[in-house]
C-alpha atoms as a PDB file:
ATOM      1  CA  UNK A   1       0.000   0.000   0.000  1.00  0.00           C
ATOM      2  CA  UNK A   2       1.425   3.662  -0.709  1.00  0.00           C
ATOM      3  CA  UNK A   3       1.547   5.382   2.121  1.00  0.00           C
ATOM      4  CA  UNK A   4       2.421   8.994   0.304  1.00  0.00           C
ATOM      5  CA  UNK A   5       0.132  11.444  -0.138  1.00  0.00           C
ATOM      6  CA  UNK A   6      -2.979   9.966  -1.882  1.00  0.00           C
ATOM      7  CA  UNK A   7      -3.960  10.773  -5.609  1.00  0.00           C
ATOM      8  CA  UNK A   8      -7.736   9.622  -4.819  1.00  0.00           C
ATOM      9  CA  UNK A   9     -10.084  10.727  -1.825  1.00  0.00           C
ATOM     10  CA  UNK A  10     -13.155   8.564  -1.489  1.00  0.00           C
ATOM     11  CA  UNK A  11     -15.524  10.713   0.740  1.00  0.00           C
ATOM     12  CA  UNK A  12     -17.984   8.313   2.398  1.00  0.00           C
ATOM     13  CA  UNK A  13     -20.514   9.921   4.246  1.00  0.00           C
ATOM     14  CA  UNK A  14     -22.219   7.874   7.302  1.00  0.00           C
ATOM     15  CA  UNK A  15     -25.060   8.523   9.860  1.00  0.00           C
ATOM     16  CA  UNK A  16     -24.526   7.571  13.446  1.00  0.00           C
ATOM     17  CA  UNK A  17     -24.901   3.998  14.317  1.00  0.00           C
ATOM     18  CA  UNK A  18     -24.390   2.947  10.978  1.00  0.00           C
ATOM     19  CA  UNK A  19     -20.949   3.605  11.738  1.00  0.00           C
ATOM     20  CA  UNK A  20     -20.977   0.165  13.743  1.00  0.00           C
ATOM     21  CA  UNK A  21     -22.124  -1.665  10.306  1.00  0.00           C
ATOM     22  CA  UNK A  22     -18.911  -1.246   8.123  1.00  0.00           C
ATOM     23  CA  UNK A  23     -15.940  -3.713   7.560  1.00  0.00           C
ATOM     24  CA  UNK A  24     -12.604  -3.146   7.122  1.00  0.00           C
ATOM     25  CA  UNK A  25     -13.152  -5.532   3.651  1.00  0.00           C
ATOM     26  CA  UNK A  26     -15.465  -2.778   2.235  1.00  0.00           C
ATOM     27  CA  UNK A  27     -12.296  -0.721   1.748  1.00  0.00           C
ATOM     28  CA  UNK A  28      -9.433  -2.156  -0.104  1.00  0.00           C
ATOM     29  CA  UNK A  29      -6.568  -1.084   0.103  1.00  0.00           C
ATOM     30  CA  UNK A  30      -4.953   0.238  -3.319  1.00  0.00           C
ATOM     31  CA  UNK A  31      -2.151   2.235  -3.797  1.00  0.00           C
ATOM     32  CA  UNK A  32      -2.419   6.054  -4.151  1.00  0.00           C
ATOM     33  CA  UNK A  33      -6.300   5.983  -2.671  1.00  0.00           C
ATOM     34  CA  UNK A  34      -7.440   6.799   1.072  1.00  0.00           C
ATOM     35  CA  UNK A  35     -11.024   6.599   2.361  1.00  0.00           C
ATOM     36  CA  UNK A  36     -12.660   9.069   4.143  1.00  0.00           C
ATOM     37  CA  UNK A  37     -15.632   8.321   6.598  1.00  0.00           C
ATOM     38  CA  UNK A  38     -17.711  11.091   7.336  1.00  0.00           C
ATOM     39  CA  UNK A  39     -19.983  10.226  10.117  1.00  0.00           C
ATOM     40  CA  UNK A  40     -22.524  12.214  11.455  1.00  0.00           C
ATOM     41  CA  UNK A  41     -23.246  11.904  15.268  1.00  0.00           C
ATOM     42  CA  UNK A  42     -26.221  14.185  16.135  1.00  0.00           C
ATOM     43  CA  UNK A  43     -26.636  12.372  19.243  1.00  0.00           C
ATOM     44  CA  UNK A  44     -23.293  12.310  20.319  1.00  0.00           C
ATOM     45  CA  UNK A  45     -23.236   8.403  20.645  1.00  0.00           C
ATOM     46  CA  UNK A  46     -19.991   6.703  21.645  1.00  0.00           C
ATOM     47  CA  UNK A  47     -18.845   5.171  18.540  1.00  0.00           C
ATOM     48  CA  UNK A  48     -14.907   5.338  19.425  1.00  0.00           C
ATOM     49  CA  UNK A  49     -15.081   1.644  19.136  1.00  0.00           C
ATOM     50  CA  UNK A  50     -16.526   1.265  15.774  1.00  0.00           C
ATOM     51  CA  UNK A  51     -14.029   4.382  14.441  1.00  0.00           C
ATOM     52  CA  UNK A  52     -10.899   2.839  15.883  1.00  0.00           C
ATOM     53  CA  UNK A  53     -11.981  -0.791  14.122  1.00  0.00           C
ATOM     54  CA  UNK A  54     -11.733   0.721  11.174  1.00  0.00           C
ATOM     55  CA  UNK A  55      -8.941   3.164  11.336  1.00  0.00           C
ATOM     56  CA  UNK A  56      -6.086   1.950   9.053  1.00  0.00           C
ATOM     57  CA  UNK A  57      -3.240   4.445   7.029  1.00  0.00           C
ATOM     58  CA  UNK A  58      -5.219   4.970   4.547  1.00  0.00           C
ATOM     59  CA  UNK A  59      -8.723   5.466   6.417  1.00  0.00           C
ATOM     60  CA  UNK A  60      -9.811   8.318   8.330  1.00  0.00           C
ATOM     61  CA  UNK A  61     -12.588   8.736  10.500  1.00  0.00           C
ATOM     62  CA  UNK A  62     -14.281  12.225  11.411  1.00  0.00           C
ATOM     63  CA  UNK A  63     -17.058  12.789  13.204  1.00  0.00           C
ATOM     64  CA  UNK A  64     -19.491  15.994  13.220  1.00  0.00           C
ATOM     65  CA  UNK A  65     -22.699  16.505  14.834  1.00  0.00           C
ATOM     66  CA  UNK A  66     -24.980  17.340  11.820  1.00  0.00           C
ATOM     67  CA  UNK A  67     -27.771  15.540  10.144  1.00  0.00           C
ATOM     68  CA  UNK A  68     -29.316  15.057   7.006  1.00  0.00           C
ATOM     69  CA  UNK A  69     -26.984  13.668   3.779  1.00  0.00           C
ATOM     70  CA  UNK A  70     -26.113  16.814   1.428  1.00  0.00           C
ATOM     71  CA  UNK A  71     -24.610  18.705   4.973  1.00  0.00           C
ATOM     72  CA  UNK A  72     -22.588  15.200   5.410  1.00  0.00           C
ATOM     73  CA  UNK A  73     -21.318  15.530   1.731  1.00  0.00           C
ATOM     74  CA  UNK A  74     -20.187  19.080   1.919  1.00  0.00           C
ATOM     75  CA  UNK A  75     -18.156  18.292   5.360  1.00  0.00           C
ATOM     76  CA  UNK A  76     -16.212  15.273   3.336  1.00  0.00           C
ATOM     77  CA  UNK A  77     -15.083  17.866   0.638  1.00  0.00           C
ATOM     78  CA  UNK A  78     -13.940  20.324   3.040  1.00  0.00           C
ATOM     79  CA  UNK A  79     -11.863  18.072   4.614  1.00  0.00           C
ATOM     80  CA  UNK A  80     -10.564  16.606   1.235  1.00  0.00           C
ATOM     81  CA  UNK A  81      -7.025  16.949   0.230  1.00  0.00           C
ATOM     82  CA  UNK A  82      -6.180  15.294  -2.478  1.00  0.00           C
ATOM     83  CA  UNK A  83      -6.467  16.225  -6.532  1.00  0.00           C
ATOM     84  CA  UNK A  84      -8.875  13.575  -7.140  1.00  0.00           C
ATOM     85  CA  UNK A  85     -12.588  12.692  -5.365  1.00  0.00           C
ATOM     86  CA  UNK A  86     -14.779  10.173  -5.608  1.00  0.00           C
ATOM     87  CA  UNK A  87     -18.544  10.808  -3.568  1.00  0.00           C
ATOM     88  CA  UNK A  88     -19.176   7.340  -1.337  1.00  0.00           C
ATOM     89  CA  UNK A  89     -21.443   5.853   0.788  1.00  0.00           C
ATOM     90  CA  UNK A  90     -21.038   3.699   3.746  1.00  0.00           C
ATOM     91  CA  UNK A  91     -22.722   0.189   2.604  1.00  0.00           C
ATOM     92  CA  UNK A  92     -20.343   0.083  -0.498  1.00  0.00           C
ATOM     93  CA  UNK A  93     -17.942  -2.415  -1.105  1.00  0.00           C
ATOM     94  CA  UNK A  94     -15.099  -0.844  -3.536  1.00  0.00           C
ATOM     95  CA  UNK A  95     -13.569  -2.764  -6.699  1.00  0.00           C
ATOM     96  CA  UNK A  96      -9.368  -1.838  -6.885  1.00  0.00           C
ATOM     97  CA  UNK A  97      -9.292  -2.127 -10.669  1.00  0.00           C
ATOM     98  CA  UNK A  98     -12.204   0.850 -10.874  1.00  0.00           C
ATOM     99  CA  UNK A  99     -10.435   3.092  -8.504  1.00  0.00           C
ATOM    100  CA  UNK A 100      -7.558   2.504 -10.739  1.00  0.00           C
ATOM    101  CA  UNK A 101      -9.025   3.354 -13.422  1.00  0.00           C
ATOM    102  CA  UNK A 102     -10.359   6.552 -11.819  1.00  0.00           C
ATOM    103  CA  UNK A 103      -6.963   7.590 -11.228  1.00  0.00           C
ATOM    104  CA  UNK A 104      -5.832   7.076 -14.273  1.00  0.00           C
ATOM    105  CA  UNK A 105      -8.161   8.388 -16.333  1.00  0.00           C
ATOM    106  CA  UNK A 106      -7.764  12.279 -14.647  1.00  0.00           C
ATOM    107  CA  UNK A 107      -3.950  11.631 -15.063  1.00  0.00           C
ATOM    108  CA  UNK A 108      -3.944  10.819 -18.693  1.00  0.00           C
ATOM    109  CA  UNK A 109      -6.086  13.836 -19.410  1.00  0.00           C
ATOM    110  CA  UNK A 110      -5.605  17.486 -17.289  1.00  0.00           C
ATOM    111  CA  UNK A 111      -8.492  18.803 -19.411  1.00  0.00           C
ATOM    112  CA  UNK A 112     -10.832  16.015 -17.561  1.00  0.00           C
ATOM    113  CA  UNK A 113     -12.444  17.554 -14.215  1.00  0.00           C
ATOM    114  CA  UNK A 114     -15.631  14.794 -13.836  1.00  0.00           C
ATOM    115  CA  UNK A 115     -15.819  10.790 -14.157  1.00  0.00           C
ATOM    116  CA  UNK A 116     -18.581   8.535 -13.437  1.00  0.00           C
ATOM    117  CA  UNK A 117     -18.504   5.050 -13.503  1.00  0.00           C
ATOM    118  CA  UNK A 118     -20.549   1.885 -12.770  1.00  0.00           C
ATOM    119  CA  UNK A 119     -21.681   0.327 -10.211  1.00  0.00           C
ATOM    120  CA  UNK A 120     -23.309  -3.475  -9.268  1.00  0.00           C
ATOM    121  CA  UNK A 121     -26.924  -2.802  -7.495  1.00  0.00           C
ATOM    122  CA  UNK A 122     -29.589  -4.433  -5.871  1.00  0.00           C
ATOM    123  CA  UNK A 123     -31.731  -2.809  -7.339  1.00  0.00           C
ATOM    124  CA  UNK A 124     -30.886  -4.730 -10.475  1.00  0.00           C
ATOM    125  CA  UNK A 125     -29.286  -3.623 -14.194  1.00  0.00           C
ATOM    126  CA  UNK A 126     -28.980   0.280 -14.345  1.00  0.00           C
ATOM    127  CA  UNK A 127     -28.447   1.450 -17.708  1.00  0.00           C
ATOM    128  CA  UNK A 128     -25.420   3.364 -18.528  1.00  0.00           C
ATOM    129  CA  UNK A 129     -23.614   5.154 -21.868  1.00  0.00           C
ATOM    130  CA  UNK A 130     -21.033   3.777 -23.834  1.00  0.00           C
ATOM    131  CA  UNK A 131     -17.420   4.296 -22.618  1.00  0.00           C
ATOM    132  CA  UNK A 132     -15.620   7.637 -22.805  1.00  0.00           C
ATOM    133  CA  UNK A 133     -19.119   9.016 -23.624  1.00  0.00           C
ATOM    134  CA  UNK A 134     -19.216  12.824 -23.425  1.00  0.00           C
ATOM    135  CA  UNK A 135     -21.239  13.740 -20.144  1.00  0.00           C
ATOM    136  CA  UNK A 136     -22.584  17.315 -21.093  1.00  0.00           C
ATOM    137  CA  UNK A 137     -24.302  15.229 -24.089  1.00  0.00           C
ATOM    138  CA  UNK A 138     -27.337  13.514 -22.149  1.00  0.00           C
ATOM    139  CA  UNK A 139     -27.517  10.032 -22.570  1.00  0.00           C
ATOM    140  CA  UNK A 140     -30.968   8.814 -22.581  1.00  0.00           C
ATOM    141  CA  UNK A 141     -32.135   7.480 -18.638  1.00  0.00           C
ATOM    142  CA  UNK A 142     -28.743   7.831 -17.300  1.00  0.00           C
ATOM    143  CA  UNK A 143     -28.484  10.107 -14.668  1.00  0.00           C
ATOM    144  CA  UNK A 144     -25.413   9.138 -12.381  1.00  0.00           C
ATOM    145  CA  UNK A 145     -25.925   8.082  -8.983  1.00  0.00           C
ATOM    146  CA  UNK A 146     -23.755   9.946  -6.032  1.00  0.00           C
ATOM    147  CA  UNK A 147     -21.213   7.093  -5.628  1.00  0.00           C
ATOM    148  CA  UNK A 148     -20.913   6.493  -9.184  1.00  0.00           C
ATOM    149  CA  UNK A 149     -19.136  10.205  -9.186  1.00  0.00           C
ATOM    150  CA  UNK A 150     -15.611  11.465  -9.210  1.00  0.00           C
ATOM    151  CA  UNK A 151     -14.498  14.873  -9.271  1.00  0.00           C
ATOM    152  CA  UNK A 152     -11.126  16.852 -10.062  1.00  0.00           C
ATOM    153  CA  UNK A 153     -10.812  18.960  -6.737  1.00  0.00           C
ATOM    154  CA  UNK A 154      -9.399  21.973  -7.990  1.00  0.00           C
ATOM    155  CA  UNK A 155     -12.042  22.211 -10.766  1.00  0.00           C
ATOM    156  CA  UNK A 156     -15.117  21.535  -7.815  1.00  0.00           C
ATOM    157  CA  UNK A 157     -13.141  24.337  -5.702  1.00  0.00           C
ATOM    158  CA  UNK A 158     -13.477  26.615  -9.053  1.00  0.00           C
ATOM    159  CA  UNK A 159     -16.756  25.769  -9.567  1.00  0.00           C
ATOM    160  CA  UNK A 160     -18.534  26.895  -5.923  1.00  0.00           C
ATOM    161  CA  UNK A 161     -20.865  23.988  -6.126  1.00  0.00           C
ATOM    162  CA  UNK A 162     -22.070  22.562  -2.824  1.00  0.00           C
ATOM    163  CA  UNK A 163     -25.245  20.057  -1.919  1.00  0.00           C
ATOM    164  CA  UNK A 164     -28.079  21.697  -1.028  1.00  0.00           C
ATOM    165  CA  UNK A 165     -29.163  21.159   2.709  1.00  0.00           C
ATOM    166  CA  UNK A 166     -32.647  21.046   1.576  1.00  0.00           C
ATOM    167  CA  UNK A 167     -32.356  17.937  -0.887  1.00  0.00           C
ATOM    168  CA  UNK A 168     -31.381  14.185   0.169  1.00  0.00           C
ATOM    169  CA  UNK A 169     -32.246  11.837   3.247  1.00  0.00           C
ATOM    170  CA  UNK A 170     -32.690  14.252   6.735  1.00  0.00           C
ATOM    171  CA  UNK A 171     -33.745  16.717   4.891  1.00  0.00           C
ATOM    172  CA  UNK A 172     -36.730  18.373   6.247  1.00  0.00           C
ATOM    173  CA  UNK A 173     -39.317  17.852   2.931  1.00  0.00           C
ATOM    174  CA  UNK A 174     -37.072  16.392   0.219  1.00  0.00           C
ATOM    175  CA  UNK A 175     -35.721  12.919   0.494  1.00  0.00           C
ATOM    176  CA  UNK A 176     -33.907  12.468  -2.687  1.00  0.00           C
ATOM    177  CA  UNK A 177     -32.362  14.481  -5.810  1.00  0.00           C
ATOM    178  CA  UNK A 178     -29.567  15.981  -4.262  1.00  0.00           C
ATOM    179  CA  UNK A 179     -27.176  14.635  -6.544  1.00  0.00           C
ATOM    180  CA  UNK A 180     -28.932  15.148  -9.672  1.00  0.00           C
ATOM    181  CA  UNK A 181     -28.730  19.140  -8.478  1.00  0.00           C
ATOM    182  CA  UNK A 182     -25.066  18.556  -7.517  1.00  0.00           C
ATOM    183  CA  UNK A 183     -24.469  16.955 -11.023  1.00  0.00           C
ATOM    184  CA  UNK A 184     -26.274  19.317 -13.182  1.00  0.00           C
ATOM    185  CA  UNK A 185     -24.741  22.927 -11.399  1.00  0.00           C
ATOM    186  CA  UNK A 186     -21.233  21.218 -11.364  1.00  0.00           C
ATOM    187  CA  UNK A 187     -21.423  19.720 -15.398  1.00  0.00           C
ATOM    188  CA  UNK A 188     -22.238  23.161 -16.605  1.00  0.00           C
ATOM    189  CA  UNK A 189     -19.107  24.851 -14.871  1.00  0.00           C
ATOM    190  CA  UNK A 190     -16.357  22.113 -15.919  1.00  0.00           C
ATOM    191  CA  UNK A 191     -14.082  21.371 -18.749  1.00  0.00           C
ATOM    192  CA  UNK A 192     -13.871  18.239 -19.635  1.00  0.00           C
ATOM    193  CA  UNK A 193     -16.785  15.506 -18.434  1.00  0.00           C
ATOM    194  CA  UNK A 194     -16.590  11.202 -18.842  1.00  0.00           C
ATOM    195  CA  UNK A 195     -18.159   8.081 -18.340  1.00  0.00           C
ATOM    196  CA  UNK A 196     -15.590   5.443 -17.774  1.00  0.00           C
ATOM    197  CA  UNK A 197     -16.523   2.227 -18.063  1.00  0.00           C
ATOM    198  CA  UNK A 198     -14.811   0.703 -14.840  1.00  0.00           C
ATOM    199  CA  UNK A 199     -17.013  -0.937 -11.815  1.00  0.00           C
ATOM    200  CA  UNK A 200     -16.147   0.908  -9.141  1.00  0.00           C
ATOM    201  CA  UNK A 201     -17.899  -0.737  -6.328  1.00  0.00           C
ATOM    202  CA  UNK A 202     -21.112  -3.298  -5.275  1.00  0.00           C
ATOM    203  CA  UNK A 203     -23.704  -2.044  -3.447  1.00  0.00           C
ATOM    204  CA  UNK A 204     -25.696  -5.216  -1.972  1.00  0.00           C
ATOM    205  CA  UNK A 205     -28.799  -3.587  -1.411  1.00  0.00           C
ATOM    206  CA  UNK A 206     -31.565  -1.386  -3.165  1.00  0.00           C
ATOM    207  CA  UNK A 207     -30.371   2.653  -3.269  1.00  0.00           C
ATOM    208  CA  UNK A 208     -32.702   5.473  -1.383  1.00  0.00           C
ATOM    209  CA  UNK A 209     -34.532   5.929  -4.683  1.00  0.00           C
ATOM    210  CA  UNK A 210     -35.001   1.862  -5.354  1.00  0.00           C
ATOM    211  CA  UNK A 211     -36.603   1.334  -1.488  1.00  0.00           C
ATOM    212  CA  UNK A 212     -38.552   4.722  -1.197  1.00  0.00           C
ATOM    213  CA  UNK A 213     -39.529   5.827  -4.791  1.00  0.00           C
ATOM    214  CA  UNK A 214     -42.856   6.011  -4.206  1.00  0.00           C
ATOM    215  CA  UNK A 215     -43.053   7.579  -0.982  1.00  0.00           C
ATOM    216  CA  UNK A 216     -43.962  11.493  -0.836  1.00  0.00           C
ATOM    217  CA  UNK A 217     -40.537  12.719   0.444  1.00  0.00           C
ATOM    218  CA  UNK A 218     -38.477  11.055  -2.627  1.00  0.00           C
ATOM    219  CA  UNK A 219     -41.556  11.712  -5.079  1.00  0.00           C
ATOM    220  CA  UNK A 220     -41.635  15.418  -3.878  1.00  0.00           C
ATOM    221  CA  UNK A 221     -37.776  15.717  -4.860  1.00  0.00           C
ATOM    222  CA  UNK A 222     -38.314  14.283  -7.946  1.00  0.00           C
ATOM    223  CA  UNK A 223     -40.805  17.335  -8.870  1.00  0.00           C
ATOM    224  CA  UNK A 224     -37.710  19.738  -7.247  1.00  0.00           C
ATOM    225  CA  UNK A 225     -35.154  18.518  -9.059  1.00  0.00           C
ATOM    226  CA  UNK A 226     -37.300  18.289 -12.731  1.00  0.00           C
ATOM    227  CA  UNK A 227     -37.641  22.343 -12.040  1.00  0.00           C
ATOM    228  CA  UNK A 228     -34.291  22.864 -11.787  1.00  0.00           C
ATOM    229  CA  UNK A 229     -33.081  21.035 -14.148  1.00  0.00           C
ATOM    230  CA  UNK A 230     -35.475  21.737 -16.535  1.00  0.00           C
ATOM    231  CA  UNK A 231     -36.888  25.180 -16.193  1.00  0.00           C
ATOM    232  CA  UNK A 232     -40.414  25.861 -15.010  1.00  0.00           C
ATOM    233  CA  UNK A 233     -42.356  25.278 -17.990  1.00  0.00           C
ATOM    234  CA  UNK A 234     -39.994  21.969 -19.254  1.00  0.00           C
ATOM    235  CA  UNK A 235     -40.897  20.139 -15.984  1.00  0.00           C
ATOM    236  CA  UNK A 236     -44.734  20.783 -16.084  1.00  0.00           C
ATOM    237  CA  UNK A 237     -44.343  19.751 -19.454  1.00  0.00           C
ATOM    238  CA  UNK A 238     -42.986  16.485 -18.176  1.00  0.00           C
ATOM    239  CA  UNK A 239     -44.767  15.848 -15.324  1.00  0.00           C
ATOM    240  CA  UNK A 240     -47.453  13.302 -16.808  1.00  0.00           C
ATOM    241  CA  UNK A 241     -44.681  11.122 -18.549  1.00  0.00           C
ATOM    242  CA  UNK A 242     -42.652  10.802 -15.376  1.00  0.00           C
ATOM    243  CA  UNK A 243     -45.814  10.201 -13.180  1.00  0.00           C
ATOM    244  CA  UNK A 244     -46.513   7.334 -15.686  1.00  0.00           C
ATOM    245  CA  UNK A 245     -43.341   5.607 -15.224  1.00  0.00           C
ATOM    246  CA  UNK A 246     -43.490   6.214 -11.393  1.00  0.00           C
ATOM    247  CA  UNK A 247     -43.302   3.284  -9.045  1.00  0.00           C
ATOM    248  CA  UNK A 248     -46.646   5.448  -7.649  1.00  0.00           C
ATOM    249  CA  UNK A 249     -50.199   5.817  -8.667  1.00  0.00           C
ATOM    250  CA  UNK A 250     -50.243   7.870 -11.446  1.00  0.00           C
ATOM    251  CA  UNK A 251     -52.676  10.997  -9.199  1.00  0.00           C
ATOM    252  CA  UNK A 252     -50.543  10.257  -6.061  1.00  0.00           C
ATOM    253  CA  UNK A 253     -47.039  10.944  -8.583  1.00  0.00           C
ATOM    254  CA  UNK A 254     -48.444  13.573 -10.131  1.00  0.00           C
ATOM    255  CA  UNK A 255     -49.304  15.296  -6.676  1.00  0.00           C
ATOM    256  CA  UNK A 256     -46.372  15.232  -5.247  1.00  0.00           C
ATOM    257  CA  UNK A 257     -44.422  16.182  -7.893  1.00  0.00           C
ATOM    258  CA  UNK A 258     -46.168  19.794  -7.843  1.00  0.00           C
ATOM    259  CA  UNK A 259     -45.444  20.044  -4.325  1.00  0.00           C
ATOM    260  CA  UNK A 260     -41.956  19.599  -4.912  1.00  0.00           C
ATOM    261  CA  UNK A 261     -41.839  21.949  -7.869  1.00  0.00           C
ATOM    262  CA  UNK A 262     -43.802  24.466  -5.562  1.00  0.00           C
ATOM    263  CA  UNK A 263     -41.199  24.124  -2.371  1.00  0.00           C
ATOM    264  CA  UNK A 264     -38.289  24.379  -5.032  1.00  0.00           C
ATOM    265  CA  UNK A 265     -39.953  27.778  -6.021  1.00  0.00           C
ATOM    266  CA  UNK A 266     -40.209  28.957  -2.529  1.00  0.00           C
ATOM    267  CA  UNK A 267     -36.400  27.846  -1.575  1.00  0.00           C
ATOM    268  CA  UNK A 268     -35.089  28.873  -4.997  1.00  0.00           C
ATOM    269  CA  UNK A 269     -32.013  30.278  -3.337  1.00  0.00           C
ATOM    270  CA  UNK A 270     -31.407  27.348  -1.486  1.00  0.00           C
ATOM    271  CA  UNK A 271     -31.495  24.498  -3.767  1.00  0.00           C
END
């Protein structure tokens, strides 16, 4: 394992007891990459234990006393350090050869400041673009996932981007989207933009979206986030398709997708 300065960050954000769930195993280690675990303690909990099982050279644990996911994020990229990022998660179990490949795909091109990448899911096949596809071209149904997302530091520093406290799980209406928000604000202000087709890690279990897509909270983002995205009149426009296709009744969908769009008016400055 190198123990020099790392060339690769990967930020994984935790809540609280969850802490207590990871494994060492979950976090290979590879030469020129350190992990960062982000845990959120609200309750101030004694979870010394659980930090100190995991603590290695290349893993760092810091705790803060926040809640809800996007504040979690934005504390792991302050206290990043290295040139490279890659967004995590703590129920992840990381793949060497795809944070490799990470690494050296923003070495063999300076002009490259965002990479996603795939990922193995419970919640069954995603669908993805070909490889070295041009991110600022939309592929149709991909929209990248948090974890499957790397970022050139100095080029996220340039760009001001943050998560928005008001999107993503412990948020007080919206239980999803922050991401997509996070994605779309930071592709606009970058050079260069990538898939890469490398597996970066397995994630046993169903995402946020997969378990709770058709509850109000994650339905309500999905109306947000369309707005944003989209423009005002784009989103109402697209609305009834996207109700359709939602894991929800069609009226129930629809609903909560115009409260979203109506709270993302309101807090227009926030999100």
């Amino acid at each position: 394992m190198n123990e020099t300065a790392p060339k690769l960050q990967v930020l994984i954000v935790c809540y609280s007891r969850r802490l207590e769930n990871m494994d060492g195993a979950q976090l290979p280690a590879v030469a020129g990459v350190e992990y960062i675990i982000c845990c959120q303690n609200p309750d101030n909990l004694d979870l010394e234990a659980a930090a100190d099982r995991l603590r290695r050279v290349d893993v760092k644990v810091f705790f803060n006393p926040g809640r809800g996911i996007s504040n979690n994020r934005n504390t792991s990229l302050a206290l990043a350090s290295a040139p490279y990022l890659l967004l995590g998660d703590d129920d992840l179990f990381y793949c060497p050869d795809g944070l490799t490949a990470i690494i050296e795909a923003f070495d063999a091109d300076p002009e490259l400041d965002i990479i996603t990448a795939r990922i193995e899911s419970g919640d069954g096949e995603r669908i993805y673009p070909p490889a070295a596809h041009d991110l600022k071209r939309p592929f149709r149904f991909y929209n990248p996932i948090s974890f499957e997302i790397a970022l050139r530091r100095s080029a996220w520093q340039a760009a001001g981007v943050r998560f928005s406290p008001l999107l993503g799980v412990n948020a007080p209406y919206l239980g999803a989207g922050e991401e997509d928000v996070f994605f779309h604000r930071l592709l606009g202000k970058v050079r260069g933009a990538r898939f890469v087709d490398a597996l970066l890690c397995r994630h046993p279990g169903t995402t946020t979206s997969g378990r709770e897509g058709a509850t109000p909270r994650v339905l309500r983002s999905k109306g947000a986030c369309l707005r944003v995205i989209y423009g005002n009149f784009e989103a109402l426009a697209r609305f009834p398709v996207e109700a359709w296709r939602s894991p929800a009744p069609f009226v129930k969908a629809l609903w909560c997708y115009l409260q979203g769009y109506c709270y993302s008016i309101r807090h227009r400055r926030q999100i």
